[in-house]
Protein backbone atom coordinates (compact mmCIF):
# COMPACT_ATOMS: atom_id res chain seq x y z
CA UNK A 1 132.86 93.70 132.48
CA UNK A 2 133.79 95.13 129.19
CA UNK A 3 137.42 93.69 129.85
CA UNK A 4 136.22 90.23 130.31
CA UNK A 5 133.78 90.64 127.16
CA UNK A 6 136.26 91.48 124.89
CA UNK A 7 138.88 88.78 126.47
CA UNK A 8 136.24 86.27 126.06
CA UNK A 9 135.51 87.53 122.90
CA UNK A 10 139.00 87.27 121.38
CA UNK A 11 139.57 83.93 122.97
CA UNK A 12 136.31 82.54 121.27
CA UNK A 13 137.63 84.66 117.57
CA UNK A 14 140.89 82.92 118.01
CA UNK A 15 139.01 79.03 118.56
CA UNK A 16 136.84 79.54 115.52
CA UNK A 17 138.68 81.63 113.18
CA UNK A 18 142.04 79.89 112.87
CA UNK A 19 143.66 80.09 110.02
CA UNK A 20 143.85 76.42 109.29
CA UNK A 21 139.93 76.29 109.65
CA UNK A 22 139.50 79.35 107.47
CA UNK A 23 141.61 77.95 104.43
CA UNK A 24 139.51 74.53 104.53
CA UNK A 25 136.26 76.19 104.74
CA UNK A 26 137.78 78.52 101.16
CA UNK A 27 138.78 75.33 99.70
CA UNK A 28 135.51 73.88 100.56
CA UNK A 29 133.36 76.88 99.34
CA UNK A 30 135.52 77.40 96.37
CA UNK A 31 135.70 73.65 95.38
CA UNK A 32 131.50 73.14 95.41
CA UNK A 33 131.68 76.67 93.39
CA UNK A 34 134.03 74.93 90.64
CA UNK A 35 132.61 71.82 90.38
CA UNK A 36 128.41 72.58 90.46
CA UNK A 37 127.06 71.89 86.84
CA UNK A 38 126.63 75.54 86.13
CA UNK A 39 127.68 76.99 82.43
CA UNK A 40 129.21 80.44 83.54
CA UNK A 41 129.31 81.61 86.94
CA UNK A 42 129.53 85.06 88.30
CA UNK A 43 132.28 85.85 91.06
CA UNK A 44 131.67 89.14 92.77
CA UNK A 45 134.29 91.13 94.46
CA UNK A 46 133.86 94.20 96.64
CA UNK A 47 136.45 97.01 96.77
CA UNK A 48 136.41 100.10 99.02
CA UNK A 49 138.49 102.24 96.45
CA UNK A 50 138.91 102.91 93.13
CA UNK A 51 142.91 103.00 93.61
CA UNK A 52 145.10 100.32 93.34
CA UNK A 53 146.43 98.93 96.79
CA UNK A 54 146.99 95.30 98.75
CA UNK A 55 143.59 94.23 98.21
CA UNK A 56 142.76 95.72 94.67
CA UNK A 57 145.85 94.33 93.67
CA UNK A 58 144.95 90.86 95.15
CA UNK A 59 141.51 90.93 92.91
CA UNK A 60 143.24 91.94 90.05
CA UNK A 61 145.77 88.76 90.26
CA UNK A 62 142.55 86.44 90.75
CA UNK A 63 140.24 88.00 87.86
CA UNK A 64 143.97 87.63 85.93
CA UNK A 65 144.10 83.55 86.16
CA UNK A 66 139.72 82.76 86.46
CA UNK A 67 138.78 80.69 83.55
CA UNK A 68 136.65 83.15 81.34
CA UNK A 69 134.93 80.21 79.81
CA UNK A 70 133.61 79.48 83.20
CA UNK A 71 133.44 82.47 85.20
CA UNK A 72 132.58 85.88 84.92
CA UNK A 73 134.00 88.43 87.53
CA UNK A 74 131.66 91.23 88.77
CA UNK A 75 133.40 94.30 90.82
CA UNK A 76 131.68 96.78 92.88
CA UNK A 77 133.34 99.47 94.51
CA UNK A 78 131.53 100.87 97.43
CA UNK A 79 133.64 104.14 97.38
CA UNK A 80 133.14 108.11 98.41
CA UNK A 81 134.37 108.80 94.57
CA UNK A 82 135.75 107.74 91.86
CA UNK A 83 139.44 108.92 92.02
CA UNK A 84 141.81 106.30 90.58
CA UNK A 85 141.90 104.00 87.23
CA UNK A 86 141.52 100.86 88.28
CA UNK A 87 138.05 100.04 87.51
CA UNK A 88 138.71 100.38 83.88
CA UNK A 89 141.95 98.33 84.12
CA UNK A 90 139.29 96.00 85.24
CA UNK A 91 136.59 96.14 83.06
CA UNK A 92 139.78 95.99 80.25
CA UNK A 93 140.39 92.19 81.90
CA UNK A 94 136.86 91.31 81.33
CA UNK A 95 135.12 92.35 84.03
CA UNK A 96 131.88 94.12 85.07
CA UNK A 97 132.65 96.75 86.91
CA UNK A 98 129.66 98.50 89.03
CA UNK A 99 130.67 101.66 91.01
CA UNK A 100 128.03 102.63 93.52
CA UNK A 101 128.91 106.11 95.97
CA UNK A 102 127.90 105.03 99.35
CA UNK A 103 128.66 108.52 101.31
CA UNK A 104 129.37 107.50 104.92
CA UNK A 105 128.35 103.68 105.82
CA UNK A 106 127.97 104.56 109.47
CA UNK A 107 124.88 106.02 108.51
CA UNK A 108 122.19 103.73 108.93
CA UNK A 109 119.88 104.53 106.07
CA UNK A 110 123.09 104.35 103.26
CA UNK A 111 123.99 101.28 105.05
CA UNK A 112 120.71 99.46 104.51
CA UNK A 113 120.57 100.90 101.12
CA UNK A 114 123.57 99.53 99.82
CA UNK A 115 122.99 96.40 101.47
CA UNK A 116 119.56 95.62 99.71
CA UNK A 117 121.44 96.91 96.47
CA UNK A 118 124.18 94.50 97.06
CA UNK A 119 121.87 91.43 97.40
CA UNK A 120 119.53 92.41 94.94
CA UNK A 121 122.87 92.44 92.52
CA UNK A 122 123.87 88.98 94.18
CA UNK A 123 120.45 87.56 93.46
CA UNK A 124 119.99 89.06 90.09
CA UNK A 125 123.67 87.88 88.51
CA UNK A 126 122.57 84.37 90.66
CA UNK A 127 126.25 85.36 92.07
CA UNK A 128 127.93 81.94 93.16
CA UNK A 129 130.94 83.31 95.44
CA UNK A 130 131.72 87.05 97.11
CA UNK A 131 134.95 88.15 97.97
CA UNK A 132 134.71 91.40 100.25
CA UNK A 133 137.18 93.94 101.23
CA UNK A 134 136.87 97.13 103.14
């Protein structure tokens, strides 16, 4: 049963999640993002580390080329500490940089707290887009 479940499950993953459907639906969101008759808009990006690596490195090249006159990049790193400089490279681009210690995630009360802190934050800012990693 749990061999069929997880077939079925990849075979559905594989239908919806293709990566020609995935890039329209980020040129979709992206495009009603650029073009809503907003003055600035926040952008927030989550990070799982303070280090540099693939990911931090891909946020870093996007907060590099975002109009500053019309967006405003907010970074939270949802990390165990705070080893590593790249949240002040960061905030020296421009950005907001929040750092929140989350302990272990797999616990369910640090889960839910983080989560209500994240969309409080999202609501707050009136955040327009998220970009998650980790």
């Amino acid at each position: 049963l749990a061999d069929r479940i997880g077939k079925y499950g990849k075979d559905i993953g594989l239908k919806i999640f293709t990566g020609v459907k995935m890039t329209h639906e980020v040129v979709e969101v992206i495009s009603k993002v650029f073009y809503e008759k907003v003055k600035k808009k926040y952008i927030l990006f989550t990070l799982s580390t303070c280090k540099r690596s693939g990911q931090e490195t891909s946020t870093r090249n996007i907060i590099k080329v975002l109009d500053t006159e019309r967006f405003k990049p907010l970074v939270v790193f949802l990390c165990l500490n705070e080893e590593g400089a790249f949240p002040d490279e960061l905030r020296s681009m421009g950005a907001q940089v929040f750092i929140r210690h989350v302990g272990r995630l797999r616990q369910p009360f640090s889960a839910l707290r983080t989560a209500y802190w994240l969309s409080s934050l999202i609501k707050g800012k009136q955040v327009k887009l998220v970009f998650s990693a980790g």
